[in-house]
PDB file of N, CA and C in Angstrom:
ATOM      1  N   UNK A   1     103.828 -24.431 -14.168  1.00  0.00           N
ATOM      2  CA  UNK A   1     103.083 -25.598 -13.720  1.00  0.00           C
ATOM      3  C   UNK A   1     101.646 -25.606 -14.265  1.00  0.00           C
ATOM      4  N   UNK A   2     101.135 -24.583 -14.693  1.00  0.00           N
ATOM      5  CA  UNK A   2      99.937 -24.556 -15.217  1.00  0.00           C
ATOM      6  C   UNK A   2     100.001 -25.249 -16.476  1.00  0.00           C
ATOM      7  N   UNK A   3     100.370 -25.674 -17.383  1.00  0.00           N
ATOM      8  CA  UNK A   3     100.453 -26.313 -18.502  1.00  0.00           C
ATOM      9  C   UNK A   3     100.525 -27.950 -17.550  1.00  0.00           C
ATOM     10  N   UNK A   4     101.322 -28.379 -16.706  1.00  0.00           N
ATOM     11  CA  UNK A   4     100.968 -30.056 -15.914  1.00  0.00           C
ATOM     12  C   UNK A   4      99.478 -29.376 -15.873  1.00  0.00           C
ATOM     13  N   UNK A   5      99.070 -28.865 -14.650  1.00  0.00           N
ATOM     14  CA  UNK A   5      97.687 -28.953 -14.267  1.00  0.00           C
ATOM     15  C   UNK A   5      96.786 -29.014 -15.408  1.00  0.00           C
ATOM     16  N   UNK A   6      97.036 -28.437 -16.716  1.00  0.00           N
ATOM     17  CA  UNK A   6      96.374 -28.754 -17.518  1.00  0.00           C
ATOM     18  C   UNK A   6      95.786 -30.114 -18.231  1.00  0.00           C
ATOM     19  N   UNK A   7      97.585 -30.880 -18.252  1.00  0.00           N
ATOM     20  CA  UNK A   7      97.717 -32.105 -18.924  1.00  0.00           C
ATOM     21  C   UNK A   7      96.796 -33.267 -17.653  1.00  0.00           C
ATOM     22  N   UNK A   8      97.281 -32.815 -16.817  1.00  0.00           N
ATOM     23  CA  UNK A   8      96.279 -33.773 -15.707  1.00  0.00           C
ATOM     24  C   UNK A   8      94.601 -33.326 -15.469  1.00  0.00           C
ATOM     25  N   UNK A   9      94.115 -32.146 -15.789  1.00  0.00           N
ATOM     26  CA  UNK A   9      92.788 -32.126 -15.754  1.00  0.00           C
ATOM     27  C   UNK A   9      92.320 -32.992 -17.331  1.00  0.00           C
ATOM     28  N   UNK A  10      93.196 -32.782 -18.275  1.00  0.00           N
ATOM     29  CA  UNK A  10      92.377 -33.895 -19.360  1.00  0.00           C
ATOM     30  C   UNK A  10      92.615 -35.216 -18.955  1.00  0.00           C
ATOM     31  N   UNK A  11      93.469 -35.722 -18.526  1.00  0.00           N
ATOM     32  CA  UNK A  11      94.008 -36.916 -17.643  1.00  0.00           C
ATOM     33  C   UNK A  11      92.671 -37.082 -17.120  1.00  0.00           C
ATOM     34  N   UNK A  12      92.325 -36.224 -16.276  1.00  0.00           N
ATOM     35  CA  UNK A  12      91.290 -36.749 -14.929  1.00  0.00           C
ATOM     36  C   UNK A  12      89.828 -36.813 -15.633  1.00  0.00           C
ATOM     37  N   UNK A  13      88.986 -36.141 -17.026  1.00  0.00           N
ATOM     38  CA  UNK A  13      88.403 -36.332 -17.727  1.00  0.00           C
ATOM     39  C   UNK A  13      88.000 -37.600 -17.969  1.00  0.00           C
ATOM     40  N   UNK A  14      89.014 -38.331 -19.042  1.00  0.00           N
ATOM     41  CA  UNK A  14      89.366 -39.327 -19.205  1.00  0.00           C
ATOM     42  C   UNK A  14      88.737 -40.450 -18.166  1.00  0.00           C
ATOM     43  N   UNK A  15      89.709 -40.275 -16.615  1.00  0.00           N
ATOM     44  CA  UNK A  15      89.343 -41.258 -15.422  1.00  0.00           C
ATOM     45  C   UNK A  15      89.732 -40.276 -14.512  1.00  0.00           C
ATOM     46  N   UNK A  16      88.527 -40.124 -13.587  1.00  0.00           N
ATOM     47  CA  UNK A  16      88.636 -39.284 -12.236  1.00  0.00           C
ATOM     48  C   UNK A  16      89.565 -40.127 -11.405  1.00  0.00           C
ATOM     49  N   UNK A  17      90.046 -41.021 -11.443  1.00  0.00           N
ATOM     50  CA  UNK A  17      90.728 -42.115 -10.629  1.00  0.00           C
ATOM     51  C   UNK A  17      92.556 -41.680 -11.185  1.00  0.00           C
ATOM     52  N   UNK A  18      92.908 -41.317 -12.453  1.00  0.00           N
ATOM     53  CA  UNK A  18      93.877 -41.060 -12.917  1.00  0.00           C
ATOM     54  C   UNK A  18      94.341 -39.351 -11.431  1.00  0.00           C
ATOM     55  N   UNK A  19      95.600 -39.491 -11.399  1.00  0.00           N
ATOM     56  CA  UNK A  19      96.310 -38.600 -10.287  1.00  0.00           C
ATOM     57  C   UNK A  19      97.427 -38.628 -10.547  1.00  0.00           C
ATOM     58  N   UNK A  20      98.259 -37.563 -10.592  1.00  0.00           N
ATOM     59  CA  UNK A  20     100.097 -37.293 -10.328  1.00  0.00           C
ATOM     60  C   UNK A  20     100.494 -37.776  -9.237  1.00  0.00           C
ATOM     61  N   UNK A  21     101.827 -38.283  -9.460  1.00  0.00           N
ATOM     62  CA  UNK A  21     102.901 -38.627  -7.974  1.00  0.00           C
ATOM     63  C   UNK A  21     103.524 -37.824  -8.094  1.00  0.00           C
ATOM     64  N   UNK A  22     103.547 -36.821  -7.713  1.00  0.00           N
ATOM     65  CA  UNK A  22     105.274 -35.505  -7.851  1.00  0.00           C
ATOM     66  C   UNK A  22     106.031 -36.263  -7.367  1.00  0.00           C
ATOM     67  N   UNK A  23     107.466 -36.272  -7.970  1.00  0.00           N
ATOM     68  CA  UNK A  23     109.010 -37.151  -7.683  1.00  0.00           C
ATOM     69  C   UNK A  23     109.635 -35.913  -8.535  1.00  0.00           C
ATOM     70  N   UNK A  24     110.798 -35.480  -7.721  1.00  0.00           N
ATOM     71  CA  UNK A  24     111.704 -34.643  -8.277  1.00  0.00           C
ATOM     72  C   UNK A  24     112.132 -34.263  -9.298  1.00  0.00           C
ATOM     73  N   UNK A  25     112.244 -35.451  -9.873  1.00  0.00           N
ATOM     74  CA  UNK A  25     112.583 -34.936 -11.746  1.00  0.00           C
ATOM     75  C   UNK A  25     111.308 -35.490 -12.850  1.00  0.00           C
ATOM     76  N   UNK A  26     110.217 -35.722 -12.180  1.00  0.00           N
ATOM     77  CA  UNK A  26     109.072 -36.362 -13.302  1.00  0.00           C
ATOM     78  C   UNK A  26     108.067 -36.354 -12.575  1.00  0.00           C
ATOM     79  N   UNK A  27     106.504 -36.219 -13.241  1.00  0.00           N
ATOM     80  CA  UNK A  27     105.543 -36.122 -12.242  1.00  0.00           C
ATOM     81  C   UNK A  27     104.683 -37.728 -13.259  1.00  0.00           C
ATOM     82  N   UNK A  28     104.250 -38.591 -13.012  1.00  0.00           N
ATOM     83  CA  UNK A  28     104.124 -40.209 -13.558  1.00  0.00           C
ATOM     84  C   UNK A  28     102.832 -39.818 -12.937  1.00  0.00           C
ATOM     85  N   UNK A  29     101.891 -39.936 -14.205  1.00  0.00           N
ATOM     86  CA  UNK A  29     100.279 -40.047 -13.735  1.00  0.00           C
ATOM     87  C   UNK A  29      99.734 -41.541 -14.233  1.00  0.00           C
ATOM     88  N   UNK A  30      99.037 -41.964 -12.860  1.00  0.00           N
ATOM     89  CA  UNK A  30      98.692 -43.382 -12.699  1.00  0.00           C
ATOM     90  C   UNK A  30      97.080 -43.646 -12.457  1.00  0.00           C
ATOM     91  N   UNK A  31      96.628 -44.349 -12.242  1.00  0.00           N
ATOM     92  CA  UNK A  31      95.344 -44.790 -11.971  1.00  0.00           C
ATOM     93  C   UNK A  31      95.727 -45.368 -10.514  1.00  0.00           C
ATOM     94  N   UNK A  32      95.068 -44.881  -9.680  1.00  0.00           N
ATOM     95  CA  UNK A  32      95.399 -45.711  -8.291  1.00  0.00           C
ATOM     96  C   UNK A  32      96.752 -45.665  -8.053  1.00  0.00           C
ATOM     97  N   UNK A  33      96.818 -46.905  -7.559  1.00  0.00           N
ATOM     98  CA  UNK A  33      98.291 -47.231  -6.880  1.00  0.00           C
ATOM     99  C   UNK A  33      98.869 -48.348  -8.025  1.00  0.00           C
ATOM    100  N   UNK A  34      97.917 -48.413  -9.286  1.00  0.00           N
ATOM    101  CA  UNK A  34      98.341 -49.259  -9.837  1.00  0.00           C
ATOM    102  C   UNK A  34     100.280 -49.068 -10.196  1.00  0.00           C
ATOM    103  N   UNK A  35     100.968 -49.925 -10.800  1.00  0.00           N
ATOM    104  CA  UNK A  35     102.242 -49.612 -11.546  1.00  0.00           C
ATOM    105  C   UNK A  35     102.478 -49.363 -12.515  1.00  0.00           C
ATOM    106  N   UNK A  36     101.498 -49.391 -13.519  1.00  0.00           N
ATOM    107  CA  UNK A  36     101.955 -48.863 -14.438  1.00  0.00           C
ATOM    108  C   UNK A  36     101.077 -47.444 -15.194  1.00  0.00           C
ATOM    109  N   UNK A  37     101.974 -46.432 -15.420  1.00  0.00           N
ATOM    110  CA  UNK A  37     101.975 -44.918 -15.538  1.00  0.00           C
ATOM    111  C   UNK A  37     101.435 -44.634 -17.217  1.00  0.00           C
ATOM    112  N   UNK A  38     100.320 -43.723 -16.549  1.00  0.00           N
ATOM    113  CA  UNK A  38      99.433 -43.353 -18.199  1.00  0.00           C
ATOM    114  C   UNK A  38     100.304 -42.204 -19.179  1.00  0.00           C
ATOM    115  N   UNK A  39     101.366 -41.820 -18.550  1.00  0.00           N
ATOM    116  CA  UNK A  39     102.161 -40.903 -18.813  1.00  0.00           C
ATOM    117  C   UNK A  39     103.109 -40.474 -17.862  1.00  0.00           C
ATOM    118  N   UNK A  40     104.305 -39.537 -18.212  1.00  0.00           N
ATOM    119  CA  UNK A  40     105.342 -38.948 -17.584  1.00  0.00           C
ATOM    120  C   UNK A  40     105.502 -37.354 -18.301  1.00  0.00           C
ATOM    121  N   UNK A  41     105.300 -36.440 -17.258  1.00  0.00           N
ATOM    122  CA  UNK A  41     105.714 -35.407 -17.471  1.00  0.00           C
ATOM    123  C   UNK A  41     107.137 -34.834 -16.706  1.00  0.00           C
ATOM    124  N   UNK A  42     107.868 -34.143 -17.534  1.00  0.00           N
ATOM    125  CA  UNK A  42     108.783 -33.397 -17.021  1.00  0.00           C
ATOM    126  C   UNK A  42     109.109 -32.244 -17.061  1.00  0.00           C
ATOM    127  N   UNK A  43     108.449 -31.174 -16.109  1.00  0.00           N
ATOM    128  CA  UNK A  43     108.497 -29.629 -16.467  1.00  0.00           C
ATOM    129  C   UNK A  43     110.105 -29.106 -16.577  1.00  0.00           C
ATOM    130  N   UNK A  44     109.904 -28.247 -17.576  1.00  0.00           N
ATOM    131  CA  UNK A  44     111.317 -27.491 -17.470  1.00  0.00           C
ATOM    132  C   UNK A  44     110.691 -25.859 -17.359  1.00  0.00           C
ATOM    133  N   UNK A  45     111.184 -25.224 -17.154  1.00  0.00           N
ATOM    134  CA  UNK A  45     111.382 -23.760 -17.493  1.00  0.00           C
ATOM    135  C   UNK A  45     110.159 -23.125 -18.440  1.00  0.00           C
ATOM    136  N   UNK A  46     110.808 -23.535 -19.795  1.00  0.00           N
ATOM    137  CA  UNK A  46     109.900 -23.190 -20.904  1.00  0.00           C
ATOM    138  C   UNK A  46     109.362 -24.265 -21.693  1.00  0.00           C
ATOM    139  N   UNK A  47     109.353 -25.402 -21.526  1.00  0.00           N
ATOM    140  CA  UNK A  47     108.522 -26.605 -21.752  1.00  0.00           C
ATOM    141  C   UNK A  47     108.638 -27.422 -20.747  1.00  0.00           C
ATOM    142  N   UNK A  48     107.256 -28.392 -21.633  1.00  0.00           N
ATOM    143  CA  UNK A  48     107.113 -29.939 -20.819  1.00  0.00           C
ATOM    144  C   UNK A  48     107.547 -30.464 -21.484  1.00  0.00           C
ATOM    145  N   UNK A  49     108.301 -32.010 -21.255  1.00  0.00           N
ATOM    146  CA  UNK A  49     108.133 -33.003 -21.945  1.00  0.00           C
ATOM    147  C   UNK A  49     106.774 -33.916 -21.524  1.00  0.00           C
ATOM    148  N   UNK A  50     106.365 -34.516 -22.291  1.00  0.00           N
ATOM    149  CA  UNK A  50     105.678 -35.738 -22.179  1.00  0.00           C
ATOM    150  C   UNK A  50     105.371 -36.578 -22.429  1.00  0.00           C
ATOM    151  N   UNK A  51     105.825 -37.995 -22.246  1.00  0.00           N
ATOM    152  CA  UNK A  51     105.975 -39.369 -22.876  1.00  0.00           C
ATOM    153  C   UNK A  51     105.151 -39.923 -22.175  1.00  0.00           C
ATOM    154  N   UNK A  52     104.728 -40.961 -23.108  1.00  0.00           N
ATOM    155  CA  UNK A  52     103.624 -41.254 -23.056  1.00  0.00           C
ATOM    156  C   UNK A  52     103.504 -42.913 -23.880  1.00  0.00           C
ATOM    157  N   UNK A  53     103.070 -43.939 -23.673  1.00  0.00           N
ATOM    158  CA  UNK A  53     103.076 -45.229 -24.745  1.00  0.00           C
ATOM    159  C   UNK A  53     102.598 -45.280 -25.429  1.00  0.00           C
ATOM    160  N   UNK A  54     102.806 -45.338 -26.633  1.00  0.00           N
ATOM    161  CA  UNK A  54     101.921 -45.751 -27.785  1.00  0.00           C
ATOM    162  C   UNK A  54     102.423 -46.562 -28.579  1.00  0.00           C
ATOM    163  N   UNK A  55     101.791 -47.178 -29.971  1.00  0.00           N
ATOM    164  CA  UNK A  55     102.371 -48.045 -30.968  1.00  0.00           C
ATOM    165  C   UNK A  55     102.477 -46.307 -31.590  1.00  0.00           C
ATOM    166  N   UNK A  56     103.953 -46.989 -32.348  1.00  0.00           N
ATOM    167  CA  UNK A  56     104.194 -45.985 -33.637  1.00  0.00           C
ATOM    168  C   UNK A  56     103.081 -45.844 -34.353  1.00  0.00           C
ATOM    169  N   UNK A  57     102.798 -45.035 -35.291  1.00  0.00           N
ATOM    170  CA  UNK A  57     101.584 -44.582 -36.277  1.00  0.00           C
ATOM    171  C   UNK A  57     101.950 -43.168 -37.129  1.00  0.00           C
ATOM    172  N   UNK A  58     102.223 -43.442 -38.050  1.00  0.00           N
ATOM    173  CA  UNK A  58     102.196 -42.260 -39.146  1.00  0.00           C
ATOM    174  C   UNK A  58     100.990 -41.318 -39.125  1.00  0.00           C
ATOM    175  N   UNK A  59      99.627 -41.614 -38.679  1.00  0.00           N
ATOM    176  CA  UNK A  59      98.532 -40.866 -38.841  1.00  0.00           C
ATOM    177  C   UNK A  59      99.038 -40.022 -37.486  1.00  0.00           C
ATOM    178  N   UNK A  60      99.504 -40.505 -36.488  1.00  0.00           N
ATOM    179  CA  UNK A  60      99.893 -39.935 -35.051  1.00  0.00           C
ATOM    180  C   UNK A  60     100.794 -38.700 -35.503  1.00  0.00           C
ATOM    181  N   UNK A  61     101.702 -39.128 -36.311  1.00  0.00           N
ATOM    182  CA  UNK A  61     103.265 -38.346 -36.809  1.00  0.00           C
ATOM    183  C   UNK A  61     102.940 -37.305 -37.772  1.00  0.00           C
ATOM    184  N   UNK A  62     101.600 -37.901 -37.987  1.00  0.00           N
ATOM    185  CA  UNK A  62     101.408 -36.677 -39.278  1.00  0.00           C
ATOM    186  C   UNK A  62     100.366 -35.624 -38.718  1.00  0.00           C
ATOM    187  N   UNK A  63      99.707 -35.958 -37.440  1.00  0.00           N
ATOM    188  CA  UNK A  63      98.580 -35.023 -36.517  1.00  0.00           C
ATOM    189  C   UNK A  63      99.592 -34.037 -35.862  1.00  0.00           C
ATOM    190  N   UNK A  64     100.990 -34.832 -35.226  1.00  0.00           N
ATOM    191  CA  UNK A  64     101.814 -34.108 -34.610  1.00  0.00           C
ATOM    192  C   UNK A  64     102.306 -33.060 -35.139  1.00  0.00           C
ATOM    193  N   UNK A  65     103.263 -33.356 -36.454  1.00  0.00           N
ATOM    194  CA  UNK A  65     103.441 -32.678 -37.750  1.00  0.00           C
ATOM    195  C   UNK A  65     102.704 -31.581 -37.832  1.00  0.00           C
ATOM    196  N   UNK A  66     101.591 -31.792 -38.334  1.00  0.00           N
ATOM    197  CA  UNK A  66     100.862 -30.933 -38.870  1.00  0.00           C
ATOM    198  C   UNK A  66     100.202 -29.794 -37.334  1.00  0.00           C
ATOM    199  N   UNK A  67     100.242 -30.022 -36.152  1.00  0.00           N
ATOM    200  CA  UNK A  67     100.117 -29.406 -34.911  1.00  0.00           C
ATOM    201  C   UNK A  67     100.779 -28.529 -34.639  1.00  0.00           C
ATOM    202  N   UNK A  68     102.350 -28.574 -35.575  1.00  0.00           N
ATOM    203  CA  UNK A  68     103.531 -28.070 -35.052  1.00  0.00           C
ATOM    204  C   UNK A  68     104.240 -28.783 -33.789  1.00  0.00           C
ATOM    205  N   UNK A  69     104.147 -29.695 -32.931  1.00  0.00           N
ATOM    206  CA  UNK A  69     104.586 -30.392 -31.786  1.00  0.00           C
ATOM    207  C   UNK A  69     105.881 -30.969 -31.962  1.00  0.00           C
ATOM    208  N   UNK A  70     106.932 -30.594 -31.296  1.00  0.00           N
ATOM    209  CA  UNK A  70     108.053 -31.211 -31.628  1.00  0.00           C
ATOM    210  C   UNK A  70     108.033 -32.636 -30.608  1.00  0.00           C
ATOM    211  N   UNK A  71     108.194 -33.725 -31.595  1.00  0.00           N
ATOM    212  CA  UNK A  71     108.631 -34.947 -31.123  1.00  0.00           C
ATOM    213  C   UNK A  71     109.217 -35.888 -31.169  1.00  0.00           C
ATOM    214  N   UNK A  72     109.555 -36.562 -30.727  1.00  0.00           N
ATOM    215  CA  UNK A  72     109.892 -38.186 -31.324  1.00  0.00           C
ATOM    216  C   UNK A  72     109.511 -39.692 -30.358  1.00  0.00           C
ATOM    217  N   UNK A  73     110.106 -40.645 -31.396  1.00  0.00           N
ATOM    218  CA  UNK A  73     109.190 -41.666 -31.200  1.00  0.00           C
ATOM    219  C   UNK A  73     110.702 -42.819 -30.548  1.00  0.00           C
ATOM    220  N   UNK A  74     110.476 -43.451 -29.219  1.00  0.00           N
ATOM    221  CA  UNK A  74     111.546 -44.008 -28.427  1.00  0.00           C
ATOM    222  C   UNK A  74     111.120 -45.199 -28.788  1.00  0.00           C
ATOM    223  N   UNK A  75     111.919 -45.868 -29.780  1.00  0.00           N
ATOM    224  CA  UNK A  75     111.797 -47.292 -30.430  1.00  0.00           C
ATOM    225  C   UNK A  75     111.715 -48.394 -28.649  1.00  0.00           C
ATOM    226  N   UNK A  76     112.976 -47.738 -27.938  1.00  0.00           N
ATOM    227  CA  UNK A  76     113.128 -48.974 -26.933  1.00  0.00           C
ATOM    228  C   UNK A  76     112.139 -49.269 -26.080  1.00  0.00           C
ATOM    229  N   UNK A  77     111.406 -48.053 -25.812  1.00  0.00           N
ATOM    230  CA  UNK A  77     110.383 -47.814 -24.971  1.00  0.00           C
ATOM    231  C   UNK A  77     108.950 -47.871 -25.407  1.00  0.00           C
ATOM    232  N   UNK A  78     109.055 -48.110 -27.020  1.00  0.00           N
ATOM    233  CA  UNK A  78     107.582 -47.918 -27.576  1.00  0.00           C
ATOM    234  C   UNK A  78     106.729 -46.422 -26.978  1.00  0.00           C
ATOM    235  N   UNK A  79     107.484 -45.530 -26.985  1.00  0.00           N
ATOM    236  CA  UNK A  79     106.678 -44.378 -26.515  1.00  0.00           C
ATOM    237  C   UNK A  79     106.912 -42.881 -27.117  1.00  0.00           C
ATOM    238  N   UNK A  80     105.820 -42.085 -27.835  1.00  0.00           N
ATOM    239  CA  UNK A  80     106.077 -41.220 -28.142  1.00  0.00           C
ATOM    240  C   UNK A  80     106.675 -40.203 -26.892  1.00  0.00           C
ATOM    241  N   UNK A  81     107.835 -38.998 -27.281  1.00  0.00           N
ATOM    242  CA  UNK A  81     107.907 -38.169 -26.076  1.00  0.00           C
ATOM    243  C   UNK A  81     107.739 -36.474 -26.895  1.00  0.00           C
ATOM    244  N   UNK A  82     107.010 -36.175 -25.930  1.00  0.00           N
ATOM    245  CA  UNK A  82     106.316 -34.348 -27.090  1.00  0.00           C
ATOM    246  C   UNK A  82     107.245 -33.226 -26.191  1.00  0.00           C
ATOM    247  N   UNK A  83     107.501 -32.392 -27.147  1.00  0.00           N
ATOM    248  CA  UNK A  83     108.037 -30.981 -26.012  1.00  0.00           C
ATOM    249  C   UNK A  83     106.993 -30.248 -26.417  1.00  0.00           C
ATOM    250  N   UNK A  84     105.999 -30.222 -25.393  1.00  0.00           N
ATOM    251  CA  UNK A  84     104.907 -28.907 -25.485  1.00  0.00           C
ATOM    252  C   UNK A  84     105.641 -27.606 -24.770  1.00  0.00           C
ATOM    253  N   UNK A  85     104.871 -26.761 -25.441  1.00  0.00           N
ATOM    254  CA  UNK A  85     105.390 -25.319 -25.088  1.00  0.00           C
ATOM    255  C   UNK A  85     103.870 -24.918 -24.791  1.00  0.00           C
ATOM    256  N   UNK A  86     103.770 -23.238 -23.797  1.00  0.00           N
ATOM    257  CA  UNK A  86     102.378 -23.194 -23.188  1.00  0.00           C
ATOM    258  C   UNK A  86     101.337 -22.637 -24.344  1.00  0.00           C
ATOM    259  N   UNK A  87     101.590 -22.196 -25.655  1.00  0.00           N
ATOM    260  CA  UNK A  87     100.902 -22.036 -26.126  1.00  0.00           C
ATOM    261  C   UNK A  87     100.241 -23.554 -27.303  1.00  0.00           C
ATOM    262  N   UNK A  88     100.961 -24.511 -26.999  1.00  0.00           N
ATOM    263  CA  UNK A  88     100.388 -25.797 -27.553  1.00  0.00           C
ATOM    264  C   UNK A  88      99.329 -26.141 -27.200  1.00  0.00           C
ATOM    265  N   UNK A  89      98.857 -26.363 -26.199  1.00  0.00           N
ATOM    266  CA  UNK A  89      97.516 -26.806 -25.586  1.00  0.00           C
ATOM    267  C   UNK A  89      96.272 -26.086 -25.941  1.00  0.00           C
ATOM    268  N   UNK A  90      96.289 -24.747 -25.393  1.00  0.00           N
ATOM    269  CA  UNK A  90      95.093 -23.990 -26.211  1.00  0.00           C
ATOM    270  C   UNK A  90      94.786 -24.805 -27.977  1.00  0.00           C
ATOM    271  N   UNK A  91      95.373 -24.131 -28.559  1.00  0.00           N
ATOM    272  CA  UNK A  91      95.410 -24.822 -29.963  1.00  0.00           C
ATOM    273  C   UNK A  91      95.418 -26.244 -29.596  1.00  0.00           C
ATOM    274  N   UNK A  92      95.971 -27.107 -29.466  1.00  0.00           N
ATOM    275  CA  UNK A  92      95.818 -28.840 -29.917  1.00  0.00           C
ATOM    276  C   UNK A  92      95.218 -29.359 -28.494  1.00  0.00           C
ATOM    277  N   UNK A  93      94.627 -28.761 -27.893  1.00  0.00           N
ATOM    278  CA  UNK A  93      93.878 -29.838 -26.736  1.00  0.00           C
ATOM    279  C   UNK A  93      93.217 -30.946 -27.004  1.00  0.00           C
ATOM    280  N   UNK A  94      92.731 -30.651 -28.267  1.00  0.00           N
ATOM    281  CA  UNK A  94      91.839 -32.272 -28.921  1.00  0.00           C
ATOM    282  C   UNK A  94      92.536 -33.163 -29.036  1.00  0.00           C
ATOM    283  N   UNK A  95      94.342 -33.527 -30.105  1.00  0.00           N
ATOM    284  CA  UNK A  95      95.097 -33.907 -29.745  1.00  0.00           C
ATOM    285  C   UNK A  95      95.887 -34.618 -28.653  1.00  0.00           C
ATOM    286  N   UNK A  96      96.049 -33.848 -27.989  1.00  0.00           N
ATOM    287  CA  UNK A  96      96.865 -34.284 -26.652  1.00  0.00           C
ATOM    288  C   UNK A  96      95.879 -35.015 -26.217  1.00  0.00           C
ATOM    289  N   UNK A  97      94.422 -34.658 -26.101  1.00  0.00           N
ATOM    290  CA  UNK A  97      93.591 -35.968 -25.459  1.00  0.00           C
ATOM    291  C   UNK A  97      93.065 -37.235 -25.852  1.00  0.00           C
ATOM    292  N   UNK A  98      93.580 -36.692 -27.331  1.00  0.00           N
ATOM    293  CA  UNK A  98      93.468 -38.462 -28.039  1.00  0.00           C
ATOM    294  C   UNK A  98      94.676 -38.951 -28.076  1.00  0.00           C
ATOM    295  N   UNK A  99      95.852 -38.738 -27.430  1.00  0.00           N
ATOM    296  CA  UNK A  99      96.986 -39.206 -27.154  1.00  0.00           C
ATOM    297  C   UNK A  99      96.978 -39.781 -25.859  1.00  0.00           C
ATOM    298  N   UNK A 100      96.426 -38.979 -24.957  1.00  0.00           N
ATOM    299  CA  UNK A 100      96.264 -39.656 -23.495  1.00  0.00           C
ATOM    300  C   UNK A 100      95.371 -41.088 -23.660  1.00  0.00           C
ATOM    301  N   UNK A 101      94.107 -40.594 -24.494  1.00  0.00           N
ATOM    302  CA  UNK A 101      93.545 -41.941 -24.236  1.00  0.00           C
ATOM    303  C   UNK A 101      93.600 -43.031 -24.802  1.00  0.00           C
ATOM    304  N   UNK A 102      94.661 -42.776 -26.313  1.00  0.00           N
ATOM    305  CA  UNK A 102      95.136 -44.039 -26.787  1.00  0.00           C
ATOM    306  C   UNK A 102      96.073 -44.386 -25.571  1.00  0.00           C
ATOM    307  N   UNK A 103      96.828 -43.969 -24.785  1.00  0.00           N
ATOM    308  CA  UNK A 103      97.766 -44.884 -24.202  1.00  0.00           C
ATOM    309  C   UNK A 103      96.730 -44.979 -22.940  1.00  0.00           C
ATOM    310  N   UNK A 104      95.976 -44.570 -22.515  1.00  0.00           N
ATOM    311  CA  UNK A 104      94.907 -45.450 -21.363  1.00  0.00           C
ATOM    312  C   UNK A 104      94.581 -46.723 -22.035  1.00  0.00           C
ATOM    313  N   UNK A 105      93.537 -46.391 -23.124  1.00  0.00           N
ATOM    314  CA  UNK A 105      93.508 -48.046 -23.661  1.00  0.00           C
ATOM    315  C   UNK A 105      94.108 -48.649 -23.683  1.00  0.00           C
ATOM    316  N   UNK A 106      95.466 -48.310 -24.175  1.00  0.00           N
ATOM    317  CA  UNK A 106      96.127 -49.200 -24.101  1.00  0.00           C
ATOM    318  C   UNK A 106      96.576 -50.461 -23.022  1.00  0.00           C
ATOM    319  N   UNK A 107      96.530 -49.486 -21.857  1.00  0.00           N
ATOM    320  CA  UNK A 107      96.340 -50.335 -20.211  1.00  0.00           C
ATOM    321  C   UNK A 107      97.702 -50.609 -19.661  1.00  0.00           C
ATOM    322  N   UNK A 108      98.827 -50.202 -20.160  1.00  0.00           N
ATOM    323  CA  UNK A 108      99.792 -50.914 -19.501  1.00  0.00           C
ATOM    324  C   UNK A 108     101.123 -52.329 -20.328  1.00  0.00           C
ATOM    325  N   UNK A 109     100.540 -52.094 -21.494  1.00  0.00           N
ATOM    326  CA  UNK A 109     101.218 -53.682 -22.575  1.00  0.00           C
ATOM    327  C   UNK A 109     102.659 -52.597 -22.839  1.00  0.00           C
ATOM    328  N   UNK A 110     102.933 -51.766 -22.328  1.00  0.00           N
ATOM    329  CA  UNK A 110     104.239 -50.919 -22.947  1.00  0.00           C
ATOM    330  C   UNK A 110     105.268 -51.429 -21.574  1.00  0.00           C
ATOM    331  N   UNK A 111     106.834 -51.685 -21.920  1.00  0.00           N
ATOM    332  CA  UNK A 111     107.313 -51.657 -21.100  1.00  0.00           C
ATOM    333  C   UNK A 111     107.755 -50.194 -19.970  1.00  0.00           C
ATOM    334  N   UNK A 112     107.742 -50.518 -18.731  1.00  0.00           N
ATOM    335  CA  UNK A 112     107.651 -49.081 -17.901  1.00  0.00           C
ATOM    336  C   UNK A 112     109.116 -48.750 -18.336  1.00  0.00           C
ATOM    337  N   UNK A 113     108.934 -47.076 -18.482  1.00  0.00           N
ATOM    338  CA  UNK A 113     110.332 -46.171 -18.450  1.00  0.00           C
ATOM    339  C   UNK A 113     110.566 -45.981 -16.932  1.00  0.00           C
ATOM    340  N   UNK A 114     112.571 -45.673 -16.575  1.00  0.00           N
ATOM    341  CA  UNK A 114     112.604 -45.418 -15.384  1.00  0.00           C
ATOM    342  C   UNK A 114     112.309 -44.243 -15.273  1.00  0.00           C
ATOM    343  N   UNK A 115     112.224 -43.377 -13.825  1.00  0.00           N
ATOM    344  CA  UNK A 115     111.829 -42.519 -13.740  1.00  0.00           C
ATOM    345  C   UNK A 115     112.665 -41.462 -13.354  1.00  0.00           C
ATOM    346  N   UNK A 116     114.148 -42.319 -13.249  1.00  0.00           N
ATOM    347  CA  UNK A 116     115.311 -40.797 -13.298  1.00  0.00           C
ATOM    348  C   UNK A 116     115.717 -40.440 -14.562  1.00  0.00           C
ATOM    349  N   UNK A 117     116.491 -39.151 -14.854  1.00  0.00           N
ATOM    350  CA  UNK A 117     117.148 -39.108 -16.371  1.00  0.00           C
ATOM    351  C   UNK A 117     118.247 -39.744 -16.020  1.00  0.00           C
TER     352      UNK A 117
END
């Protein structure tokens, strides 16, 4: 869980107002009570996933790439989804937080993913 607490203290950087909902299979960090989610994490074992909205971008694919980050990009959902492992963050924290805050700017124009698998 220390790798979430991580992803949510750059989260909370970002906007002290940004917070996790823990739900059983995904933890959906939001601003308020608003509805729509600045991200979705899903801890496993030995990774996270974390999806997240963005527009596609090759400069994105090629930061990832070159990070080592295994990912891909969910055409239906418009949203990149990353499997971080715990030694990703140390190394790419700059990254991951210009990923969070492109999809803050973004505000919400992505359609919402559900939140069971």
């Amino acid at each position: 869980m220390s790798l979430v607490d991580a992803i949510v203290d750059i989260a909370k950087k970002i906007d002290p107002a940004i917070g996790p909902r823990y739900i059983k299979s995904s933890i959906p960090l939001k601003k308020g009570s608003e509805f729509w989610r600045i991200l979705t994490l899903r801890p496993k074992k030995k990774f996270l996933k974390m999806s997240l909205p963005s527009v596609q971008s090759s400069e994105t694919e090629e930061g990832l790439s070159a990070a080592d980050i295994d990912f891909e990009y969910d055409q239906k959902r418009s949203r990149y989804v990353l499997t971080l492992v715990a030694g990703d963050l140390p190394k790419n924290g700059a990254l991951v937080e210009s990923l969070i805050l492109n999809s803050y700017k973004q505000g919400g124009s992505e359609e919402e993913e559900p939140l069971d698998d």
